[in-house]
C-alpha atoms as a PDB file:
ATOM      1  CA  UNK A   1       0.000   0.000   0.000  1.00  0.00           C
ATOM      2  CA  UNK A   2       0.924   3.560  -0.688  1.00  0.00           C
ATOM      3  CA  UNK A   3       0.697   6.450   0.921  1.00  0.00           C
ATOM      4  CA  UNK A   4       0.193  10.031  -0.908  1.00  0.00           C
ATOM      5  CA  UNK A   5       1.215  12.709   1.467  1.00  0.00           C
ATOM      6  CA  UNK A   6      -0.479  16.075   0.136  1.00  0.00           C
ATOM      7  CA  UNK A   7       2.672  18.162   1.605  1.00  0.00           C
ATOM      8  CA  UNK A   8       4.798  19.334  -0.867  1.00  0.00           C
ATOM      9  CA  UNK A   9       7.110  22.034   0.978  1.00  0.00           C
ATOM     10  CA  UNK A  10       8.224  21.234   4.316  1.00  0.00           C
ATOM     11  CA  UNK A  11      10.730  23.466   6.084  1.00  0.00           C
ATOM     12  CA  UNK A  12      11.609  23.732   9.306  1.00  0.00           C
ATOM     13  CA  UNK A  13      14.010  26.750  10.463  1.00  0.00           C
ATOM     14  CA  UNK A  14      16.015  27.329  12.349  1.00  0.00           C
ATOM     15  CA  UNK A  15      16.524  23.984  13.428  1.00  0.00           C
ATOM     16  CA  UNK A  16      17.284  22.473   9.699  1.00  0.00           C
ATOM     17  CA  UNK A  17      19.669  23.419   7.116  1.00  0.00           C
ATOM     18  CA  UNK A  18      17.629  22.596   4.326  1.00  0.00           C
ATOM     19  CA  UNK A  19      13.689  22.077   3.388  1.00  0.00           C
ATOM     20  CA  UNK A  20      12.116  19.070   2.341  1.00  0.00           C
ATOM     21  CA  UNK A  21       9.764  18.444  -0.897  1.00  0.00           C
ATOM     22  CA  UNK A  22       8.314  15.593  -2.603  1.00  0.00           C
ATOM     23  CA  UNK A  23      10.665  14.973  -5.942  1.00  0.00           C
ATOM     24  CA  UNK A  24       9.368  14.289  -9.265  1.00  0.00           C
ATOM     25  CA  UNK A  25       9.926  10.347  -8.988  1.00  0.00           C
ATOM     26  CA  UNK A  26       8.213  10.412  -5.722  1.00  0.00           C
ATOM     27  CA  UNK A  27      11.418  10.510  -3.508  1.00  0.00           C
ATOM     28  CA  UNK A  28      12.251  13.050  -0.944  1.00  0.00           C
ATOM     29  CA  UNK A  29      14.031  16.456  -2.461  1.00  0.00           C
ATOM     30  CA  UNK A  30      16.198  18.474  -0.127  1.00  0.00           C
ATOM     31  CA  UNK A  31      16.494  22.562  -0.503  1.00  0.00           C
ATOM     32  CA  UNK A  32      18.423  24.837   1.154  1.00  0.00           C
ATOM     33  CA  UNK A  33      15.870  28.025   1.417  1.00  0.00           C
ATOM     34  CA  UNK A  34      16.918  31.321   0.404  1.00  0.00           C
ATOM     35  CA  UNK A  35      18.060  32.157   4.330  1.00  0.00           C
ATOM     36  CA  UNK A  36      21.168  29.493   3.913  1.00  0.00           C
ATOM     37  CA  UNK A  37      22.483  29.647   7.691  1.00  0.00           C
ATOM     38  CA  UNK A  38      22.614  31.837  11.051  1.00  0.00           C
ATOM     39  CA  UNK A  39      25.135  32.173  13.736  1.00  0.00           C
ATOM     40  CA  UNK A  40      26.597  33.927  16.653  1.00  0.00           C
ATOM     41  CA  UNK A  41      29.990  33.621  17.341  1.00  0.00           C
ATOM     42  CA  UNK A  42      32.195  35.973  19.972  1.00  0.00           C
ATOM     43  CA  UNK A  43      29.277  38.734  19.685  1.00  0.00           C
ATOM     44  CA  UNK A  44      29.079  38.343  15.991  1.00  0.00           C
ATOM     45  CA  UNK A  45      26.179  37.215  13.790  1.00  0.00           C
ATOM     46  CA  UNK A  46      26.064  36.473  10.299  1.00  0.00           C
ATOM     47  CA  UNK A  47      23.018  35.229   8.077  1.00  0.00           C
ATOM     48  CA  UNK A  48      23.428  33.808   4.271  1.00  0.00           C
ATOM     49  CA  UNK A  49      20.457  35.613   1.647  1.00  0.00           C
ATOM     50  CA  UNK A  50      20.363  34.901  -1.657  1.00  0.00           C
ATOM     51  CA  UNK A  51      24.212  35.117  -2.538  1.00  0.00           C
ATOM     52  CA  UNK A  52      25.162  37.365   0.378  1.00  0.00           C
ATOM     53  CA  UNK A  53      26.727  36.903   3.428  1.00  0.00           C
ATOM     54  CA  UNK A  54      25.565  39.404   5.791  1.00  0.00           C
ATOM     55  CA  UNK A  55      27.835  39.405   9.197  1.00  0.00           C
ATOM     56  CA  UNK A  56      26.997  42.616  12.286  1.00  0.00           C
ATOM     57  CA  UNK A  57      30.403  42.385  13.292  1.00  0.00           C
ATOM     58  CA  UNK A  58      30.580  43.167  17.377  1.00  0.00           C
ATOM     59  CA  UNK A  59      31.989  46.270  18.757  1.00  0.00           C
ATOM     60  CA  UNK A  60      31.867  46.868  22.566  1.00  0.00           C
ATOM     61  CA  UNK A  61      29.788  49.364  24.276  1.00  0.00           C
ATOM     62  CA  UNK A  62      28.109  50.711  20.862  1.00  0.00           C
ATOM     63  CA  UNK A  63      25.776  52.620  22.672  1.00  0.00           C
ATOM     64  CA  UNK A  64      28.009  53.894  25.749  1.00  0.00           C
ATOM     65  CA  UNK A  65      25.586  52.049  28.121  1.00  0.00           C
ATOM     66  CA  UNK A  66      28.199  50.519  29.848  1.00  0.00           C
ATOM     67  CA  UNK A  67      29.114  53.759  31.599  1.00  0.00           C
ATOM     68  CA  UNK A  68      27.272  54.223  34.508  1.00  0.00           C
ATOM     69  CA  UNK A  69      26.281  57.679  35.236  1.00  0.00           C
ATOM     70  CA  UNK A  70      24.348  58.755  38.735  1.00  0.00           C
ATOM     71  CA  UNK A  71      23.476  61.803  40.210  1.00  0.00           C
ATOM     72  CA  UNK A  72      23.593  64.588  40.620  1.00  0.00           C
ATOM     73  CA  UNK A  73      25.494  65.169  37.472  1.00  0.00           C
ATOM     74  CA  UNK A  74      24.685  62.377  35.004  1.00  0.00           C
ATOM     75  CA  UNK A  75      27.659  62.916  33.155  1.00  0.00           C
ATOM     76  CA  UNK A  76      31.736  62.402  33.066  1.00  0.00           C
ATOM     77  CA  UNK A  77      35.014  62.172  31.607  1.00  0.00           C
ATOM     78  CA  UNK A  78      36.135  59.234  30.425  1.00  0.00           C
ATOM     79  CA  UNK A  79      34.419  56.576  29.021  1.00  0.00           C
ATOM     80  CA  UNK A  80      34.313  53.078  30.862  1.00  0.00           C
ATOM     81  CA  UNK A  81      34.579  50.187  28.291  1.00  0.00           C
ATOM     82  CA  UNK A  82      36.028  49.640  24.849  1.00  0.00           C
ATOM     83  CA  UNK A  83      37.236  53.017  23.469  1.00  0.00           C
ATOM     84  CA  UNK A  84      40.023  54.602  23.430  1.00  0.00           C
ATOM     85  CA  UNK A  85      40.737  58.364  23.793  1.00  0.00           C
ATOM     86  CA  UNK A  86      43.521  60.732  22.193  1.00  0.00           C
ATOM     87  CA  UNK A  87      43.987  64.260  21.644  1.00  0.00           C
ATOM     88  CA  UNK A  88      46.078  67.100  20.033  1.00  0.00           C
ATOM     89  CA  UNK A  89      48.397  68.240  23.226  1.00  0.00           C
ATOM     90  CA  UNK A  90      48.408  71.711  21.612  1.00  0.00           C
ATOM     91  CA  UNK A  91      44.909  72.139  23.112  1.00  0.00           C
ATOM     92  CA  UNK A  92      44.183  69.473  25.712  1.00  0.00           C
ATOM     93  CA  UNK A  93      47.128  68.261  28.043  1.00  0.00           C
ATOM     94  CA  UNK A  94      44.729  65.536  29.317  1.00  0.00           C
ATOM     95  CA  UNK A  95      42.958  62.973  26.594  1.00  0.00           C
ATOM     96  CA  UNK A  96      40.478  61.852  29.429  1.00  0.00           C
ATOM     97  CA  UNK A  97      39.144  65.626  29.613  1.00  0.00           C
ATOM     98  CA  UNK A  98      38.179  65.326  25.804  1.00  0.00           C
ATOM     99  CA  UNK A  99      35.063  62.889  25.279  1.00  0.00           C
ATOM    100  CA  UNK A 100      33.141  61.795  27.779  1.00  0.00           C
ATOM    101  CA  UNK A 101      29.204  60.315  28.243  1.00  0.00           C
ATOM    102  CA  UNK A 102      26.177  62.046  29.701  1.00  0.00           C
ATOM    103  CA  UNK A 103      22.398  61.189  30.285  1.00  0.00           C
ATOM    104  CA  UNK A 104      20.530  62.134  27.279  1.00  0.00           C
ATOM    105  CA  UNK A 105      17.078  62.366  29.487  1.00  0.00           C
ATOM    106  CA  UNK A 106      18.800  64.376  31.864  1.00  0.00           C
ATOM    107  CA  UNK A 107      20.702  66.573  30.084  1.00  0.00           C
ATOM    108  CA  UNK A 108      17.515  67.538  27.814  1.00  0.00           C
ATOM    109  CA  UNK A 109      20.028  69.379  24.889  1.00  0.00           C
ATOM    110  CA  UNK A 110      19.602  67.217  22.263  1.00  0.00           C
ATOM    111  CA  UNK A 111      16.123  64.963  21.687  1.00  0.00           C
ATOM    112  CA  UNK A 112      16.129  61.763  22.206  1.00  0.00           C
ATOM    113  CA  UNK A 113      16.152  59.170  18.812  1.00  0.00           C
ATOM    114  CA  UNK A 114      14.186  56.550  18.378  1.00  0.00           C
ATOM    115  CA  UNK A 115      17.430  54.813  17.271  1.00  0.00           C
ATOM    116  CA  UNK A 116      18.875  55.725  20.264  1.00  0.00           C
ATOM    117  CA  UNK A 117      20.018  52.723  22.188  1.00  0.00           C
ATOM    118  CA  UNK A 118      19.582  53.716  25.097  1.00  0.00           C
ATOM    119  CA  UNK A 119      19.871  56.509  27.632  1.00  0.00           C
ATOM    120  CA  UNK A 120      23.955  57.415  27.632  1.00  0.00           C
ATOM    121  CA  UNK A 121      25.305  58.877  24.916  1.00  0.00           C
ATOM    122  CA  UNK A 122      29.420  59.696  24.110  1.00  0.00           C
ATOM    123  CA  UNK A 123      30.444  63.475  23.594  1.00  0.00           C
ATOM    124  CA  UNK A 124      33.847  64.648  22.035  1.00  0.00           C
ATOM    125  CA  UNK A 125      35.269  68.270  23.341  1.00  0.00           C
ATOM    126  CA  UNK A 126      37.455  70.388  20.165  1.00  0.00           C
ATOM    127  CA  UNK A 127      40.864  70.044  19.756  1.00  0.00           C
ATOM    128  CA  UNK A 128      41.221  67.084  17.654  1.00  0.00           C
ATOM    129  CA  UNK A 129      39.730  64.477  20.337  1.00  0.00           C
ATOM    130  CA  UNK A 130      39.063  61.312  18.669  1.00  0.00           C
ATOM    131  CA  UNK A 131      37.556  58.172  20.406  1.00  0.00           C
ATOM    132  CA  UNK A 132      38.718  54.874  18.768  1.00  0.00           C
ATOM    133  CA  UNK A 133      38.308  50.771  19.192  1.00  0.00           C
ATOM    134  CA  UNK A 134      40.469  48.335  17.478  1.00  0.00           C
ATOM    135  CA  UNK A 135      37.924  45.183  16.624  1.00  0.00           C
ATOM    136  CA  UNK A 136      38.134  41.578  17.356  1.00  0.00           C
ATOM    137  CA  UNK A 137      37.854  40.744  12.878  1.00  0.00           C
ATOM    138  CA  UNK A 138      40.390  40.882   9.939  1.00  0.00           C
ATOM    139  CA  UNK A 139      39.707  42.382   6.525  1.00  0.00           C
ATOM    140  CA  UNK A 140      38.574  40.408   3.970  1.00  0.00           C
ATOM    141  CA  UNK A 141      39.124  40.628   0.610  1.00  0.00           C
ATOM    142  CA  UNK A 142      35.639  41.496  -2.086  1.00  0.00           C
ATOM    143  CA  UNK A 143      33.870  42.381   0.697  1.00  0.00           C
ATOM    144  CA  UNK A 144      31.736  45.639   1.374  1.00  0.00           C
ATOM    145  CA  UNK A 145      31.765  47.174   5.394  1.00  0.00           C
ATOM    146  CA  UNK A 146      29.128  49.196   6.273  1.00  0.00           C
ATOM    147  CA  UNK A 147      29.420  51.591   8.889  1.00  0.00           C
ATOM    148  CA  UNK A 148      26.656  53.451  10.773  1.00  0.00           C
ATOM    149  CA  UNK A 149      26.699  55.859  14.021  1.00  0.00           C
ATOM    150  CA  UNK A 150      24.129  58.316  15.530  1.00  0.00           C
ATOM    151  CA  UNK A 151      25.818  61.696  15.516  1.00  0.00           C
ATOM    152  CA  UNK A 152      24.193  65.006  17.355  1.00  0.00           C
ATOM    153  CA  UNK A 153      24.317  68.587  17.763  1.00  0.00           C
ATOM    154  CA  UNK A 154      23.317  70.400  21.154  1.00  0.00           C
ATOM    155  CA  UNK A 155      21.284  73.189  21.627  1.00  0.00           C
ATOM    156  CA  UNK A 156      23.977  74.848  24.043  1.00  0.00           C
ATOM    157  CA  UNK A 157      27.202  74.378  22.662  1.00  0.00           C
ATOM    158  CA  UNK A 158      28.476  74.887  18.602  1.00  0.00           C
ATOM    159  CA  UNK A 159      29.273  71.637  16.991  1.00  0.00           C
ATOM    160  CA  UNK A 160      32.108  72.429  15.041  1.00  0.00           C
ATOM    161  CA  UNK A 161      33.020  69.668  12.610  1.00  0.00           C
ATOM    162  CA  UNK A 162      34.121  65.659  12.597  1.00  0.00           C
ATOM    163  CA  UNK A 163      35.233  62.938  10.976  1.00  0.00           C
ATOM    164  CA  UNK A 164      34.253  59.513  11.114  1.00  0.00           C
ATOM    165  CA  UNK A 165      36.136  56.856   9.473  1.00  0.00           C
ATOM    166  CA  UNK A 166      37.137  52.905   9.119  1.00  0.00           C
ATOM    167  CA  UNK A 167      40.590  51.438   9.074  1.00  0.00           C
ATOM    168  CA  UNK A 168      42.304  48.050   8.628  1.00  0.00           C
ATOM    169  CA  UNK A 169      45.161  48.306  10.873  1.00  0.00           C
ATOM    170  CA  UNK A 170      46.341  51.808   9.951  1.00  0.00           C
ATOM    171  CA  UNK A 171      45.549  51.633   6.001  1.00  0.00           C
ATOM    172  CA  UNK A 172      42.439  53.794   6.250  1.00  0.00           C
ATOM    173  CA  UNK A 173      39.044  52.428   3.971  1.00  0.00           C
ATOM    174  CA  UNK A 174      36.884  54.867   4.191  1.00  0.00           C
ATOM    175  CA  UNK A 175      35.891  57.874   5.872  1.00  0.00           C
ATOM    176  CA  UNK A 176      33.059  60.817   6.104  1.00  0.00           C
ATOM    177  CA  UNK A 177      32.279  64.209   7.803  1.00  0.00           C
ATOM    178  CA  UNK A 178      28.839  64.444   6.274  1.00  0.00           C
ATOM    179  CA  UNK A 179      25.763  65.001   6.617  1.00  0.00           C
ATOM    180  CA  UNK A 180      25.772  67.535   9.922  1.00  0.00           C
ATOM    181  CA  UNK A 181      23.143  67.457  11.630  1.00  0.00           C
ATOM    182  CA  UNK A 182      20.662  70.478  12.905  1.00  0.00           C
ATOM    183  CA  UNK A 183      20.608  71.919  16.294  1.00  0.00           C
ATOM    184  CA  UNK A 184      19.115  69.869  18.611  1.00  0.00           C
ATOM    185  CA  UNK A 185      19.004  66.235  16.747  1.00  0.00           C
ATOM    186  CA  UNK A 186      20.379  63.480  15.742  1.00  0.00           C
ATOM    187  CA  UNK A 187      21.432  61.845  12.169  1.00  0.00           C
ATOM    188  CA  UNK A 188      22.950  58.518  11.224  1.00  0.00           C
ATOM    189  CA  UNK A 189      25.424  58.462   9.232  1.00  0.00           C
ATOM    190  CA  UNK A 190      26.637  56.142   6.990  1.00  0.00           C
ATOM    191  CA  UNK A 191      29.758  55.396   5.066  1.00  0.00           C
ATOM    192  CA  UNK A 192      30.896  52.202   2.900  1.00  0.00           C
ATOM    193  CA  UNK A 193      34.541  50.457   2.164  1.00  0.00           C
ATOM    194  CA  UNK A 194      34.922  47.967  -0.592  1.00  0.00           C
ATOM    195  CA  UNK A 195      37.818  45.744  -0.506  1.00  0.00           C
ATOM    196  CA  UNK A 196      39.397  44.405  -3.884  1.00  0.00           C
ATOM    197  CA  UNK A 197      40.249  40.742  -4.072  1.00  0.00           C
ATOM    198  CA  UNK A 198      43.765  41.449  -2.802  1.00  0.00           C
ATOM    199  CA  UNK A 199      43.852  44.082  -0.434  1.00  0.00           C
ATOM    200  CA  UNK A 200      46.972  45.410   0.580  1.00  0.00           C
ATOM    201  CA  UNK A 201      46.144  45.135   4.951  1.00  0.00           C
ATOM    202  CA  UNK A 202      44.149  41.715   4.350  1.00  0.00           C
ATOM    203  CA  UNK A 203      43.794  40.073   8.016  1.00  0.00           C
ATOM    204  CA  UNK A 204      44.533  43.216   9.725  1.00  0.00           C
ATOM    205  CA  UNK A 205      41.789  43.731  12.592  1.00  0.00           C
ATOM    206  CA  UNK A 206      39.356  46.441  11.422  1.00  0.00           C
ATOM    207  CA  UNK A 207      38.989  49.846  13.630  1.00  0.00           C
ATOM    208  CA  UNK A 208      37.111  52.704  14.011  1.00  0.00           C
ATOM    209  CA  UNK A 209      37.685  56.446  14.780  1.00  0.00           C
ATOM    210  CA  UNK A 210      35.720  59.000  15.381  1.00  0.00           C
ATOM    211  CA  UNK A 211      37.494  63.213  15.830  1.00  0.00           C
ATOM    212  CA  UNK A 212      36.038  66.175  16.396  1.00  0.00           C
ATOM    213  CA  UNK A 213      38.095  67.809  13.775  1.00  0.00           C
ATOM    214  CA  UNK A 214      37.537  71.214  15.447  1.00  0.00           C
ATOM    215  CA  UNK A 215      40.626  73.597  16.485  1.00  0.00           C
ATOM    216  CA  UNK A 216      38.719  76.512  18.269  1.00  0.00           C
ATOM    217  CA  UNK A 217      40.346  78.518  21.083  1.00  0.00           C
ATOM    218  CA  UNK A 218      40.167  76.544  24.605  1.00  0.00           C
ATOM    219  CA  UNK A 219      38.251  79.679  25.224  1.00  0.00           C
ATOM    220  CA  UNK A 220      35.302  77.441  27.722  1.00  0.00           C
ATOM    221  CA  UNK A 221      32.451  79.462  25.780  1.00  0.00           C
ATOM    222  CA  UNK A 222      34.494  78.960  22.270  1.00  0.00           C
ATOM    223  CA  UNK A 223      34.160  74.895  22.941  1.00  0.00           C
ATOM    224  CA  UNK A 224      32.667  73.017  20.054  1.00  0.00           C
ATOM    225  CA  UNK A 225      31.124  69.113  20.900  1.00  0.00           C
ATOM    226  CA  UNK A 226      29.886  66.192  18.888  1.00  0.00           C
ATOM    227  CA  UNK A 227      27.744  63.898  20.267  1.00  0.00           C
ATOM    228  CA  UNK A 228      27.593  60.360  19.040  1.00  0.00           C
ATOM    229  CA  UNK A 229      25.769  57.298  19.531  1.00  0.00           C
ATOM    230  CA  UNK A 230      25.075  53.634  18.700  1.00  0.00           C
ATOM    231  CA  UNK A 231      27.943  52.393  16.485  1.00  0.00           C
ATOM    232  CA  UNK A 232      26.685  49.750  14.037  1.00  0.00           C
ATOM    233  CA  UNK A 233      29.276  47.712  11.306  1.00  0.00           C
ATOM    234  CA  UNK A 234      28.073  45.117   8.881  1.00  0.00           C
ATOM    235  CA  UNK A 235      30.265  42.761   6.436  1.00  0.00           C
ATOM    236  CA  UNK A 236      28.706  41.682   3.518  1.00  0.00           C
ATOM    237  CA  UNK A 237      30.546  38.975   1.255  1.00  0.00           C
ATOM    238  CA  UNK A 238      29.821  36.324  -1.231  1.00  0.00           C
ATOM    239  CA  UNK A 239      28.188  32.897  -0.025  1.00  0.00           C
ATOM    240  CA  UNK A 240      27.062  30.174  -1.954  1.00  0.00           C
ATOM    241  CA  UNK A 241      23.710  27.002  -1.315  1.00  0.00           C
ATOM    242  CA  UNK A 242      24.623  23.652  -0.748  1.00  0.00           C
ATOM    243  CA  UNK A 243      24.001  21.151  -3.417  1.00  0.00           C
ATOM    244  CA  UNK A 244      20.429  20.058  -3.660  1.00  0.00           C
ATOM    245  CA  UNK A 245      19.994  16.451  -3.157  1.00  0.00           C
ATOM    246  CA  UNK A 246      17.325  13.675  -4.159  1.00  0.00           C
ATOM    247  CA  UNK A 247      16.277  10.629  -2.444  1.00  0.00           C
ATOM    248  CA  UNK A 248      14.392   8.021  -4.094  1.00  0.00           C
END
C-alpha cells in the first residue's frame, strides 16, 4: 500500500539546514531556502540571503551604556569600556578631559532618537579628540563594510566639525564628515569600504575612529562638541547554497 502525502514544501528553520519536498519520482528532495544559515559567534552574527553573506560584526559598548552615570550630574570624563581616547596636546594636556558620556534624558540638549540605544550617549570636546576601538575581525578581501553611528548637535554648545572613518590596521578604507546634523538632533550616518580581491592590509583587525576635527580657542564658551551614539558595522561577502539532493 501507498501512501500520498499532500505536503509538498516542508521546512523547518532554524533547526534544519535545508527544506524538504516531494521529488518528481516520488522521492524526498532536499532545498536549502533562500536564508542558507545563522550564527553567533564571539558577539558576531552572520546570516546567508540569496548570494550574500551578511555578518553585524561586534563592537563593545556601541551605545556607551556601559558607563554608569548617577546623580547629581549624570555625566563624566572618560568613558568606561572599549574606546580609546587621544587628543592634540596643543589644546588638551589631558585625553580623558576630551570625550566623555552624559544622560541624554537628563541633560535635555539634544532629543532623544528613536534609534537611540539607550539613555547614555558619548560626547567629544574640540581640539582634535578622537575616540577609537580596534575590533576583534580581519579584513577580507571582495567584501563591502558598512558603517553606521548616531551623531548630534546640542542646543547649548556649537558643533564644530568631525570625521568619522574605518581602518584596517592603519591603512584607512573609508571615511566621512557628512551630513551635519541640525541643532538639537540626531542623524545617522553612513559610510561604505569595498575591498578588492587582494587588499593590501588583508587580516589586519578592522577599527574605528571617530574626531572632532575642530581647532577653536580653549576659550570654555568657544568649545565646540559632537555627540555620538550607537555604532553599528556590517560585512557583507559572497556565499554560496549547498548542493540540492534527491532521495528516491
Amino acid at each position: 500500500m501507498r501512501i500520498s502525502l499532500n505536503l509538498p514544501f516542508i521546512c523547518v528553520l532554524p533547526f534544519m539546514a535545508s527544506c524538504i519536498q516531494m521529488g518528481e519520482n516520488g522521492g524526498i528532495r532536499f532545498t536549502a531556502p533562500q536564508i542558507m544559515h545563522y550564527g553567533s559567534r564571539n558577539g558576531v552574527t552572520s546570516e546567508c540571503i540569496d548570494g550574500k553573506q551578511t555578518t553585524k560584526i561586534y563592537i563593545s559598548n556601541p551605545g556607551f551604556e556601559s558607563d554608569v552615570l548617577g546623580a547629581p550630574s549624570y555625566w563624566k570624563y572618560g568613558i568606561d569600556k572599549g574606546w580609546g581616547i587621544e587628543a592634540d596636546p596643543t589644546y588638551l594636556l589631558d585625553p580623558q578631559k576630551g570625550a566623555g558620556t552624559f544622560d541624554i534624558q537628563q541633560h535635555k540638549v539634544i532629543t532623544f532618537n528613536v534609534e537611540n540605544s539607550g539613555d547614555n550617549v558619548g560626547f567629544l570636546h574640540r581640539g582634535t579628540v578622537k575616540i577609537k576601538q580596534t575590533l576583534n575581525h580581519p579584513l577580507k578581501a571582495n567584501a563591502t563594510y558598512t558603517l553606521t553611528a548616531l551623531i548630534g548637535r546640542r542646543i547649548d554648545i556649537p558643533f564644530g566639525s568631525y570625521r568619522l572613518a574605518l581602518f584596517a590596521g592603519n591603512e584607512l578604507l573609508a571615511k566621512t564628515s557628512r551630513p551635519v546634523p541640525v541643532e538639537g538632533e540626531f542623524l545617522k550616518v553612513q559610510l561604505i569600504a569595498k575591498t578588492p580581491s587582494q587588499p593590501q592590509s588583508l587580516g589586519r583587525p578592522l577599527k574605528i575612529e571617530l574626531q572632532n576635527t575642530s581647532t577653536t580657542s580653549k576659550n570654555h564658551h568657544k568649545k565646540t562638541q559632537v555627540v555620538v551614539d550607537n555604532f553599528e558595522l556590517y560585512e557583507e561577502t559572497a556565499c554560496s547554497a549547498p548542493a540540492t539532493s534527491e532521495v528516491p
